[in-house]
C-alpha atoms as a PDB file:
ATOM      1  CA  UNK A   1       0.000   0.000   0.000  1.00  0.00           C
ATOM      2  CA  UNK A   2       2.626   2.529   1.189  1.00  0.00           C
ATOM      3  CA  UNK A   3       4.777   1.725  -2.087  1.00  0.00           C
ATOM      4  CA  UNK A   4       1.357   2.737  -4.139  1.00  0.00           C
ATOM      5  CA  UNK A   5       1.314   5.626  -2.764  1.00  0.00           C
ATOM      6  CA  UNK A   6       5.196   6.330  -3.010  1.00  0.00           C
ATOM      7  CA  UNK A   7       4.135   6.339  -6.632  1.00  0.00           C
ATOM      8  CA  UNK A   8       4.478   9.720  -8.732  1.00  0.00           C
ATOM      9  CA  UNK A   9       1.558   8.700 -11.262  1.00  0.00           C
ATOM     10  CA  UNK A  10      -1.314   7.817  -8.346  1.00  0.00           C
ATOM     11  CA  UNK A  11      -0.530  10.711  -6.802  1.00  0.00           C
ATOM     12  CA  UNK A  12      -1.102  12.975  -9.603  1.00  0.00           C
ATOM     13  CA  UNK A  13      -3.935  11.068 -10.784  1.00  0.00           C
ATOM     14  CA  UNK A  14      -5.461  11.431  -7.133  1.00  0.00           C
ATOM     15  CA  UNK A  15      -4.621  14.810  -6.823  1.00  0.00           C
ATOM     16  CA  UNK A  16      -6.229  15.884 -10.478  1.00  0.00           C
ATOM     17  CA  UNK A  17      -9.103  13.468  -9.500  1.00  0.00           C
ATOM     18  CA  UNK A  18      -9.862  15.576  -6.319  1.00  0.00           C
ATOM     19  CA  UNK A  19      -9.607  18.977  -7.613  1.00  0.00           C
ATOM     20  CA  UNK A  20     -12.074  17.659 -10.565  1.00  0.00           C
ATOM     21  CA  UNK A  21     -14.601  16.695  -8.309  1.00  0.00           C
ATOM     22  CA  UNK A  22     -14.112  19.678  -5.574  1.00  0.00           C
ATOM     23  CA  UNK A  23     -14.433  22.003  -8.634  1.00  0.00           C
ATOM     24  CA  UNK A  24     -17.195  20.297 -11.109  1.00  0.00           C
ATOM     25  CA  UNK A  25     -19.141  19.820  -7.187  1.00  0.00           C
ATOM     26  CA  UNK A  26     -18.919  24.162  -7.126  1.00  0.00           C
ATOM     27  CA  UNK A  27     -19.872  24.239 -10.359  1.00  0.00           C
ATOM     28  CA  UNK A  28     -23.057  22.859 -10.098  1.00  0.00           C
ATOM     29  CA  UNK A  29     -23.667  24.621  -6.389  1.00  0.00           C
ATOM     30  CA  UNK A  30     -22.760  28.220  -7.490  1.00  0.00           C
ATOM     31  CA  UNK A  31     -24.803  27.577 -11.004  1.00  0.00           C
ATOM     32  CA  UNK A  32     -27.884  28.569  -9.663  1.00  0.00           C
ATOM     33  CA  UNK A  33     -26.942  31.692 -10.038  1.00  0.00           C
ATOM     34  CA  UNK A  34     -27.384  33.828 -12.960  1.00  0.00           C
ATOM     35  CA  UNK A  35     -25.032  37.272 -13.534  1.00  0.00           C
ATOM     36  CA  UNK A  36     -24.723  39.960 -16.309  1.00  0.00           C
ATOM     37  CA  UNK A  37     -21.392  39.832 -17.203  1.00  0.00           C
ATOM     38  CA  UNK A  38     -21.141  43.822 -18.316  1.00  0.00           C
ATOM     39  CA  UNK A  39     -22.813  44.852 -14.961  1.00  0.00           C
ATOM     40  CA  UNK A  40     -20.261  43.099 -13.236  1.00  0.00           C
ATOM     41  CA  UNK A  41     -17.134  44.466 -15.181  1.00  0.00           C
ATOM     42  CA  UNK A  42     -18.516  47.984 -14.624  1.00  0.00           C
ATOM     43  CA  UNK A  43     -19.601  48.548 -18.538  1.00  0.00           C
ATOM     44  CA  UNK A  44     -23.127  49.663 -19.735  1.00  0.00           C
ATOM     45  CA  UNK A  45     -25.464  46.685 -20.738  1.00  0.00           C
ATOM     46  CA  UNK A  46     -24.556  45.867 -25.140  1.00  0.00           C
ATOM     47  CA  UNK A  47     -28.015  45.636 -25.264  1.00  0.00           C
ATOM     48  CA  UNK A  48     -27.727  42.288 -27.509  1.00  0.00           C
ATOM     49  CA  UNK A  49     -30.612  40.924 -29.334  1.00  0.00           C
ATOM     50  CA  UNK A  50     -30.705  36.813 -30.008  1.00  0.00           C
ATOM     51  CA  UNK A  51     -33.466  35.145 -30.418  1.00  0.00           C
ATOM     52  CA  UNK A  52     -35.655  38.121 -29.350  1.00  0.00           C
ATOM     53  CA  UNK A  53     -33.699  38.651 -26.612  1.00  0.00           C
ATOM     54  CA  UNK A  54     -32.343  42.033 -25.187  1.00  0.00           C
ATOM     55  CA  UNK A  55     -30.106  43.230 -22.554  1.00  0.00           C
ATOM     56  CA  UNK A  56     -26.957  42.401 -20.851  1.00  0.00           C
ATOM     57  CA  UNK A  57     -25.013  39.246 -21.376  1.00  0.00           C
ATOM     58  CA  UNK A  58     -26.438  36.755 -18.756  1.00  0.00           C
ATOM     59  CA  UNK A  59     -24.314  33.256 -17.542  1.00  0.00           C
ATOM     60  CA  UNK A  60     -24.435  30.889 -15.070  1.00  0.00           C
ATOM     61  CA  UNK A  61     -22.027  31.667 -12.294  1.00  0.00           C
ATOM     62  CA  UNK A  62     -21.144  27.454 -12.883  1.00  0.00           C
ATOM     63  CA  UNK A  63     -19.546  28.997 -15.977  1.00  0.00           C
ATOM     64  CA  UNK A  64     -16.708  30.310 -14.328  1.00  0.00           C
ATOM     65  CA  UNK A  65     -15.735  26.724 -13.115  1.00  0.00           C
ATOM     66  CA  UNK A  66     -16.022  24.430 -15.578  1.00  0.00           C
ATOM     67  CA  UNK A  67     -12.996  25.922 -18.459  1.00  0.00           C
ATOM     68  CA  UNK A  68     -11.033  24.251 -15.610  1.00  0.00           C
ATOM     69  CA  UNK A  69     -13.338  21.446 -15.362  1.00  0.00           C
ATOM     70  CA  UNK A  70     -12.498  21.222 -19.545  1.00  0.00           C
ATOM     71  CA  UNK A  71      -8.735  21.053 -18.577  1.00  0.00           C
ATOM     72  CA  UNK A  72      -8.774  19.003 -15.990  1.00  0.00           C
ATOM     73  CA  UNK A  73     -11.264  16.182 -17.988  1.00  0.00           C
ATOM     74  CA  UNK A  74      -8.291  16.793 -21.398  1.00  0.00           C
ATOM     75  CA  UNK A  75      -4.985  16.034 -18.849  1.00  0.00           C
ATOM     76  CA  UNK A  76      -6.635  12.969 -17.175  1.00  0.00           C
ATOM     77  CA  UNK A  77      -7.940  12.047 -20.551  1.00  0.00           C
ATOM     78  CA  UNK A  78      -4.440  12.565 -22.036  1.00  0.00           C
ATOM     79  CA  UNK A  79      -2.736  10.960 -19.082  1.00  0.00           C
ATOM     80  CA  UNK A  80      -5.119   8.423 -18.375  1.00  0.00           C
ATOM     81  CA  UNK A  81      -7.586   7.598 -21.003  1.00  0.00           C
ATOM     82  CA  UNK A  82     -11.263   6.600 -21.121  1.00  0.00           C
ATOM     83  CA  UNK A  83     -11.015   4.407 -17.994  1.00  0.00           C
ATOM     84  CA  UNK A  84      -9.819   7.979 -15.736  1.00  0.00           C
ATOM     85  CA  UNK A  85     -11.938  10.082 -17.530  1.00  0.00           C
ATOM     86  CA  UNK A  86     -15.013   7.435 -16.678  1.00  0.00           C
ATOM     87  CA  UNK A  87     -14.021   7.072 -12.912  1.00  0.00           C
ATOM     88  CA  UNK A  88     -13.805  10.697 -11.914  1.00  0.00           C
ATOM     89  CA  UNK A  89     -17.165  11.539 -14.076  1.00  0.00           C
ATOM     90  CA  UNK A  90     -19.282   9.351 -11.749  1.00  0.00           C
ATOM     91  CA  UNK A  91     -17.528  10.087  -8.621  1.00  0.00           C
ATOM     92  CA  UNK A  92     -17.797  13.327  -9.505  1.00  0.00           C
ATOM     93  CA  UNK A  93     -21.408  12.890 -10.007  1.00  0.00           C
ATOM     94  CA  UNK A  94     -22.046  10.521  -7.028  1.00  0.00           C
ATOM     95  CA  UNK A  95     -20.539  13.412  -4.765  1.00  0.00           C
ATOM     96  CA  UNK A  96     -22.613  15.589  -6.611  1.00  0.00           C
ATOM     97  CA  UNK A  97     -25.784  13.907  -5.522  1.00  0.00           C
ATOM     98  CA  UNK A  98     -24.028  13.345  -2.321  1.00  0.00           C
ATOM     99  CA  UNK A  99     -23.557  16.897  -1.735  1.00  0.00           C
ATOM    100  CA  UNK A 100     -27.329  17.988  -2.828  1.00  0.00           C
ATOM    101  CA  UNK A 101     -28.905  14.955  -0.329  1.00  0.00           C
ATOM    102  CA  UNK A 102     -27.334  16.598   2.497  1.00  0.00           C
ATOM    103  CA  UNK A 103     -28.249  20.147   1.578  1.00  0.00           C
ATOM    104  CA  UNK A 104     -31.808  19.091   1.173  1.00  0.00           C
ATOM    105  CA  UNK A 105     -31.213  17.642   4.725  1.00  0.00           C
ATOM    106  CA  UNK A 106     -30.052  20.939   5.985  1.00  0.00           C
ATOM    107  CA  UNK A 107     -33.048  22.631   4.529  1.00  0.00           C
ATOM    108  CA  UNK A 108     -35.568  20.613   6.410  1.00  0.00           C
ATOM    109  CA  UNK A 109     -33.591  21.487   9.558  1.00  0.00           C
ATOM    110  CA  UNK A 110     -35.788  22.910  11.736  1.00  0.00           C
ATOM    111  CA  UNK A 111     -33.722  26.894  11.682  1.00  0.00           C
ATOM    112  CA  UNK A 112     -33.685  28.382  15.022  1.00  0.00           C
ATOM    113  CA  UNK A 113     -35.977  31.428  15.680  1.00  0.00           C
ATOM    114  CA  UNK A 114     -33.082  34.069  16.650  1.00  0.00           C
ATOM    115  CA  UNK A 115     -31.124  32.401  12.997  1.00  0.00           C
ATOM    116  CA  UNK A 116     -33.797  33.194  11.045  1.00  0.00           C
ATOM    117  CA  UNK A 117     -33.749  37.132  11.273  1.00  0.00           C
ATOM    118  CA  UNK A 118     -30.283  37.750  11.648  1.00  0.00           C
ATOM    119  CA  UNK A 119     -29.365  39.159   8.603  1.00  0.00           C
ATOM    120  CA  UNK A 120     -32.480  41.758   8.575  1.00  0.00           C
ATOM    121  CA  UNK A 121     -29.959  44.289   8.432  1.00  0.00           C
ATOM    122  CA  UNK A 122     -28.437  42.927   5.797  1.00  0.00           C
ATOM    123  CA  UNK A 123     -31.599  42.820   3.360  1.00  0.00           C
ATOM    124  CA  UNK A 124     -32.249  39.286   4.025  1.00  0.00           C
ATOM    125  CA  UNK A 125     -35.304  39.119   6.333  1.00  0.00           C
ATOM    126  CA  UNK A 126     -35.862  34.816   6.155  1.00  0.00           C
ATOM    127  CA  UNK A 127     -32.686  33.445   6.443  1.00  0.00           C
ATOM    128  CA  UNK A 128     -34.045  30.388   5.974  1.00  0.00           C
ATOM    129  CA  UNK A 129     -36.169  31.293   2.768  1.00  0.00           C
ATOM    130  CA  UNK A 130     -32.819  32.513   1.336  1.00  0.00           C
ATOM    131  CA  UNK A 131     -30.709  29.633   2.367  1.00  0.00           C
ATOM    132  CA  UNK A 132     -33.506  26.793   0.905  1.00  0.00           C
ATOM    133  CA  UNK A 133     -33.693  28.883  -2.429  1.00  0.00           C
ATOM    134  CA  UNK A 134     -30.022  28.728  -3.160  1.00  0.00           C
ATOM    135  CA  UNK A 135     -29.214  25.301  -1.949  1.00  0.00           C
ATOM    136  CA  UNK A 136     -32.287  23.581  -2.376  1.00  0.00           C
ATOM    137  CA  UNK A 137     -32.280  24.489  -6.305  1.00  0.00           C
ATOM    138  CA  UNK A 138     -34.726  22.393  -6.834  1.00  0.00           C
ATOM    139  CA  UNK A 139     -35.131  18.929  -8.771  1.00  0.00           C
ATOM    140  CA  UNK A 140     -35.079  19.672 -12.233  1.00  0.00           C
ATOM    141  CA  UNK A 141     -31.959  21.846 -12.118  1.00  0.00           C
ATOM    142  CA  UNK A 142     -30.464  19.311  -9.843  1.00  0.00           C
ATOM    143  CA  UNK A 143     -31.265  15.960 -12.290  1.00  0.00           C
ATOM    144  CA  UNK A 144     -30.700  18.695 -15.785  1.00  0.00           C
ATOM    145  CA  UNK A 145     -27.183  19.233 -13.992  1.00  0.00           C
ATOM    146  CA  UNK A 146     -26.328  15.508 -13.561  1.00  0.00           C
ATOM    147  CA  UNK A 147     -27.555  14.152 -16.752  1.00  0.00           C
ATOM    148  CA  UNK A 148     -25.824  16.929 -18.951  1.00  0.00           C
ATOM    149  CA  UNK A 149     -22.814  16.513 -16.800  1.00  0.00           C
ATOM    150  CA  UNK A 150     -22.876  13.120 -17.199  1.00  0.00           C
ATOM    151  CA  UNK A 151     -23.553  13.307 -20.800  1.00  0.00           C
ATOM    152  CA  UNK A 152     -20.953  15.959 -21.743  1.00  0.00           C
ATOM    153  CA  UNK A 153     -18.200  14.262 -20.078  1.00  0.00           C
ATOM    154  CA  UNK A 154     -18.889  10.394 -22.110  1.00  0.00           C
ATOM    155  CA  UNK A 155     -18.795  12.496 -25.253  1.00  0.00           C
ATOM    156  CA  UNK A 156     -15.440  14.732 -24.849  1.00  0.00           C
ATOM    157  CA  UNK A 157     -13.982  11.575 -24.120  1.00  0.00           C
ATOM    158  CA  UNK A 158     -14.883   9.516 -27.234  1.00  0.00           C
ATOM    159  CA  UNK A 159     -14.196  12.640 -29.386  1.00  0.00           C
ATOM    160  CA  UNK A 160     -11.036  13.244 -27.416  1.00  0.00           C
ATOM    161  CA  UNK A 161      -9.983   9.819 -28.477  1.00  0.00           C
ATOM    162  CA  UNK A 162     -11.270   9.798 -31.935  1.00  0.00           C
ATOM    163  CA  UNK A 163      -9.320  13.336 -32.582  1.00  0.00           C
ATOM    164  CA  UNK A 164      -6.246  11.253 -31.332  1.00  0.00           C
ATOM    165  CA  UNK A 165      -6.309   8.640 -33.199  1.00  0.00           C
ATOM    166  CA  UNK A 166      -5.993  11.327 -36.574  1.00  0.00           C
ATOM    167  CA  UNK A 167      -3.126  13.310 -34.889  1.00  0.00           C
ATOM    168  CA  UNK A 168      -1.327  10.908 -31.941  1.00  0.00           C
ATOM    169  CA  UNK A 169       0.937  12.940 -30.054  1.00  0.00           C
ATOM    170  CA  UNK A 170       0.309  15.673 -32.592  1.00  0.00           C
ATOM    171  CA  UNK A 171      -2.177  18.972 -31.943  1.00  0.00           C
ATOM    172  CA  UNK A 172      -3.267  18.310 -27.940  1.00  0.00           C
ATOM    173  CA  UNK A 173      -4.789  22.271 -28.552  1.00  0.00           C
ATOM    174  CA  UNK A 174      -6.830  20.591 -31.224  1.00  0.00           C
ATOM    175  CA  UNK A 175      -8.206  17.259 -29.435  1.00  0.00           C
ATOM    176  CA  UNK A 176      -8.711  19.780 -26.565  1.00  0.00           C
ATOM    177  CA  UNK A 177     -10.794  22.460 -28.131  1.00  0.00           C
ATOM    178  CA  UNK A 178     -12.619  19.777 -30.586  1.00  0.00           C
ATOM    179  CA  UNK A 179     -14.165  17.796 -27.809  1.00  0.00           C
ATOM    180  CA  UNK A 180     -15.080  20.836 -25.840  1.00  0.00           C
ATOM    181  CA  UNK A 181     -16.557  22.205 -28.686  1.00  0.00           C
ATOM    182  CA  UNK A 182     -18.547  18.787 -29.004  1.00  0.00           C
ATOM    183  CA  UNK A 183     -19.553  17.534 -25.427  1.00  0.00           C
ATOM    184  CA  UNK A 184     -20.257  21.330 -24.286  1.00  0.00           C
ATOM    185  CA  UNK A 185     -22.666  21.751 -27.107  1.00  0.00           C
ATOM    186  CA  UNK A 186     -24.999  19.102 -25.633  1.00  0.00           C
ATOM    187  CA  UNK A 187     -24.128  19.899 -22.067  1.00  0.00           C
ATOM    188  CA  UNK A 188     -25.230  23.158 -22.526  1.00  0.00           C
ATOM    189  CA  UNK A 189     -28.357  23.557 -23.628  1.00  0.00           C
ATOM    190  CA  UNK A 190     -29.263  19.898 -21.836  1.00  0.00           C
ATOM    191  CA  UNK A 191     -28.930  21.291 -18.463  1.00  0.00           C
ATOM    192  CA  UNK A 192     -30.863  24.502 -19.025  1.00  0.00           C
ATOM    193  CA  UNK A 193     -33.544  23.089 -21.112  1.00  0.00           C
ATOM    194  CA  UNK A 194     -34.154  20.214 -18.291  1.00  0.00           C
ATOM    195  CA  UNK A 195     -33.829  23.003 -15.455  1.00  0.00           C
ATOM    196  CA  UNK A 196     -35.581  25.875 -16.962  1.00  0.00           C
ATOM    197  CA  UNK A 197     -38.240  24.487 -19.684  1.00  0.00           C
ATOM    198  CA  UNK A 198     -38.884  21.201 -18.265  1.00  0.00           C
ATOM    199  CA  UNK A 199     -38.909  22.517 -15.106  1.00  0.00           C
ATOM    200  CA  UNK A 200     -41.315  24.696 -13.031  1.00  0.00           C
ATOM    201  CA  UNK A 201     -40.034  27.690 -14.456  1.00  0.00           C
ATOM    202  CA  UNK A 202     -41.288  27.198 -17.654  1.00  0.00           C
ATOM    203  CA  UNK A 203     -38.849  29.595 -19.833  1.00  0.00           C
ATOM    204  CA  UNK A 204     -40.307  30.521 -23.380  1.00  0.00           C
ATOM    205  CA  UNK A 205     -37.768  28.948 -25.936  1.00  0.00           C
ATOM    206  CA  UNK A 206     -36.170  32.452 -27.283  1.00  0.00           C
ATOM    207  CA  UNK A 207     -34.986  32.932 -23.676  1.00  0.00           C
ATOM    208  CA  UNK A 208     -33.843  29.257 -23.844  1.00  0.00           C
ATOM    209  CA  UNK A 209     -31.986  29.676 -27.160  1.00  0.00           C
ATOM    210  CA  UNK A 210     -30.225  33.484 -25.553  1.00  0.00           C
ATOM    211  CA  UNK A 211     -29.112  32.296 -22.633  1.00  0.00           C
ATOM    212  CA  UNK A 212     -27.961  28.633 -23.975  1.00  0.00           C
ATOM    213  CA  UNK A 213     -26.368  29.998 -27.263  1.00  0.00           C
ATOM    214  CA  UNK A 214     -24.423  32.789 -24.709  1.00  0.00           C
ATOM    215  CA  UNK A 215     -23.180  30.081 -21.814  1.00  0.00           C
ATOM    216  CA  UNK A 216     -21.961  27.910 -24.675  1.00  0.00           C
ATOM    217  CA  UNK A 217     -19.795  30.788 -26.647  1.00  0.00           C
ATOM    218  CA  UNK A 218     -18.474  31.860 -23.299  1.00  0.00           C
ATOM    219  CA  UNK A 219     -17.399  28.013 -22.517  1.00  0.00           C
ATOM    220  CA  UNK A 220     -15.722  27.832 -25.883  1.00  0.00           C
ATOM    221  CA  UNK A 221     -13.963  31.485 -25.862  1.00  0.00           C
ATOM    222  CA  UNK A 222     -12.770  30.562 -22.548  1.00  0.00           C
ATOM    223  CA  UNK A 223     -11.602  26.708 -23.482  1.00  0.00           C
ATOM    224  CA  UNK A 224      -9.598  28.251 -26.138  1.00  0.00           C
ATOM    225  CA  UNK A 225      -8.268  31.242 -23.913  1.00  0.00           C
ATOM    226  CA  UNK A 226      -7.093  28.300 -21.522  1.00  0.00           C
ATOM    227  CA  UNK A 227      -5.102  26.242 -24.369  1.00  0.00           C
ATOM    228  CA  UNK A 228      -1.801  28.135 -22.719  1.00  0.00           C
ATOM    229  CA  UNK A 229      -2.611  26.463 -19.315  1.00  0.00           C
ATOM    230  CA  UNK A 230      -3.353  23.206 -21.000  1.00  0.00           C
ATOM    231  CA  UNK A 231       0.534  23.187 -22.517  1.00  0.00           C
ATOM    232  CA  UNK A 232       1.771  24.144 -19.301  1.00  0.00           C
ATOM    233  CA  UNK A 233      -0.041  21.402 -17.149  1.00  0.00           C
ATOM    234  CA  UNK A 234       1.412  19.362 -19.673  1.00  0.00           C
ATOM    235  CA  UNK A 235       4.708  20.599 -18.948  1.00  0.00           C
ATOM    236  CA  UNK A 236       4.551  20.343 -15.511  1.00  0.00           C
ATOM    237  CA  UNK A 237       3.566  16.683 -15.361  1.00  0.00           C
ATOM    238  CA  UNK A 238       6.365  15.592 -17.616  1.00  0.00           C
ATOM    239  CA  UNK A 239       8.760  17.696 -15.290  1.00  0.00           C
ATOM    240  CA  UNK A 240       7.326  15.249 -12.271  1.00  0.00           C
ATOM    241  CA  UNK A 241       6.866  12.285 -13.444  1.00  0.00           C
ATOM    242  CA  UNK A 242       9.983  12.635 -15.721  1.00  0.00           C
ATOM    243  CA  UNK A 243       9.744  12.743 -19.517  1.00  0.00           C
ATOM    244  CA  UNK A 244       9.381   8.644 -19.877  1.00  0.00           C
ATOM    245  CA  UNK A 245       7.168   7.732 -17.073  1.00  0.00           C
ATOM    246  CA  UNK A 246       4.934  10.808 -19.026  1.00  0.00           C
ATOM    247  CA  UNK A 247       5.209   9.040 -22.332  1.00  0.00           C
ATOM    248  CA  UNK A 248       4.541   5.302 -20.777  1.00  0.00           C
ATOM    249  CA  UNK A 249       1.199   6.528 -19.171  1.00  0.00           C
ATOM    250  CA  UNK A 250       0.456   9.235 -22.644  1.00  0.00           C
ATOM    251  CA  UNK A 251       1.034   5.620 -24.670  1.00  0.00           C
ATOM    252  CA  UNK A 252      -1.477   3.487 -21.968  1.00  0.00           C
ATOM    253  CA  UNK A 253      -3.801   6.136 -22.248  1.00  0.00           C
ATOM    254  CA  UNK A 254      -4.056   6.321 -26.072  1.00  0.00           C
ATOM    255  CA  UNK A 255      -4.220   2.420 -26.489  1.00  0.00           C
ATOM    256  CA  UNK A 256      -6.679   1.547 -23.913  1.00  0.00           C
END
């Protein structure tokens, strides 16, 4: 056991595995909010129109988290093929649910009575009103989540590999951005159409479309703003694991 663990390659693929899952987990906790990303910066609304739809650019806060999520799913996928990619999707999943059972736990907590107006002051007069509405979520945008997560992450990893297959060691920017470009396509508008049309809040398809069609450019500007930090990661594993334990595990990885 302790000469496993002496081992470079498990410990890289455990530490990768658990920043995944801590930061795919966030992802789906923080995505229940939505922000306007020129309000934020300080600019005036570009008043866009898609789809019928006007005003300032809206995104999940979960966007901010998953470009790493992208690079984290392309190194393991590099490093350790379709079997790593597979094993830290449902853990990361099971965690997921894991992490939503207990908030939904909390929630039914009976609050107590001095808790619940404490942050009057603050503008929040329920406390526990505002702390079942972020974390409760609800079960469509809970299951819409899992199943495009779930989804997105089997399909980067069978385009990853077919992209491979066309350039072996050749063009990692390429099988990188390709399967993004792929799996994020369904994962994006699966999650909101599950969450938000499906769901109780019944969104009319334009604002579908707008705010889909938005969360997905932003993934893929920001995959391909990343490709720098891809290279390096790269970099950095070869320097620890040494340039032929790197190779052995790149060559495992693309023949499994």
């Amino acid at each position: 056991m302790i000469r496993v663990l002496q081992d470079r390659a498990t410990k890289l693929f455990v530490a990768l595995t658990a920043f995944f899952c801590v930061n795919a987990a966030l992802a789906e906790f923080i995505g229940v909010k939505i922000f306007a990303l020129e309000d934020t910066l300080g600019f005036r609304p570009l008043e866009w129109n898609l789809f019928g739809q006007t005003g300032s650019l809206n995104f999940t806060a979960g966007t901010l988290l998953w470009p790493i999520v992208f690079i984290m799913t392309d190194t393991i996928n590099e490093y350790f093929g379709r079997r790593g990619v597979r094993f830290i999707s449902w853990l990361a999943a099971a965690l997921i649910v894991y992490g939503f059972a207990f908030a939904f736990i909390a929630i039914h907590l009976a609050p107590a009575s001095w808790w619940v107006g404490v942050a009057k002051d603050e503008g929040v007069p329920d406390y526990q009103a505002a702390f079942a509405a972020v974390f409760g979520q609800g079960l469509w945008t809970i299951w819409g989540s899992l199943i495009a997560f779930i989804l997105g992450q089997l399909i980067d990893v069978a385009v990853y590999h077919r992209i491979r297959r066309r350039t072996g060691d050749r063009h990692a920017w390429l099988r990188a951005t390709g399967s993004t470009a792929v799996s994020q396509l369904i994962d994006s508008f699966v999650v909101l159409y599950i969450a938000f049309v499906l769901g109780p809040q019944h969104w009319p398809m334009s604002l579908f479309a707008a705010v889909a069609s938005l969360n997905y450019v932003y993934k893929m500007l920001a995959a391909i703003a990343l490709i720098p930090l891809l290279y390096l990661a790269r970099a950095g594993i070869h320097r620890y694991l040494g340039h032929a334990r790197a190779a052995q595990l790149r060559e495992q990885a693309a023949a499994a």
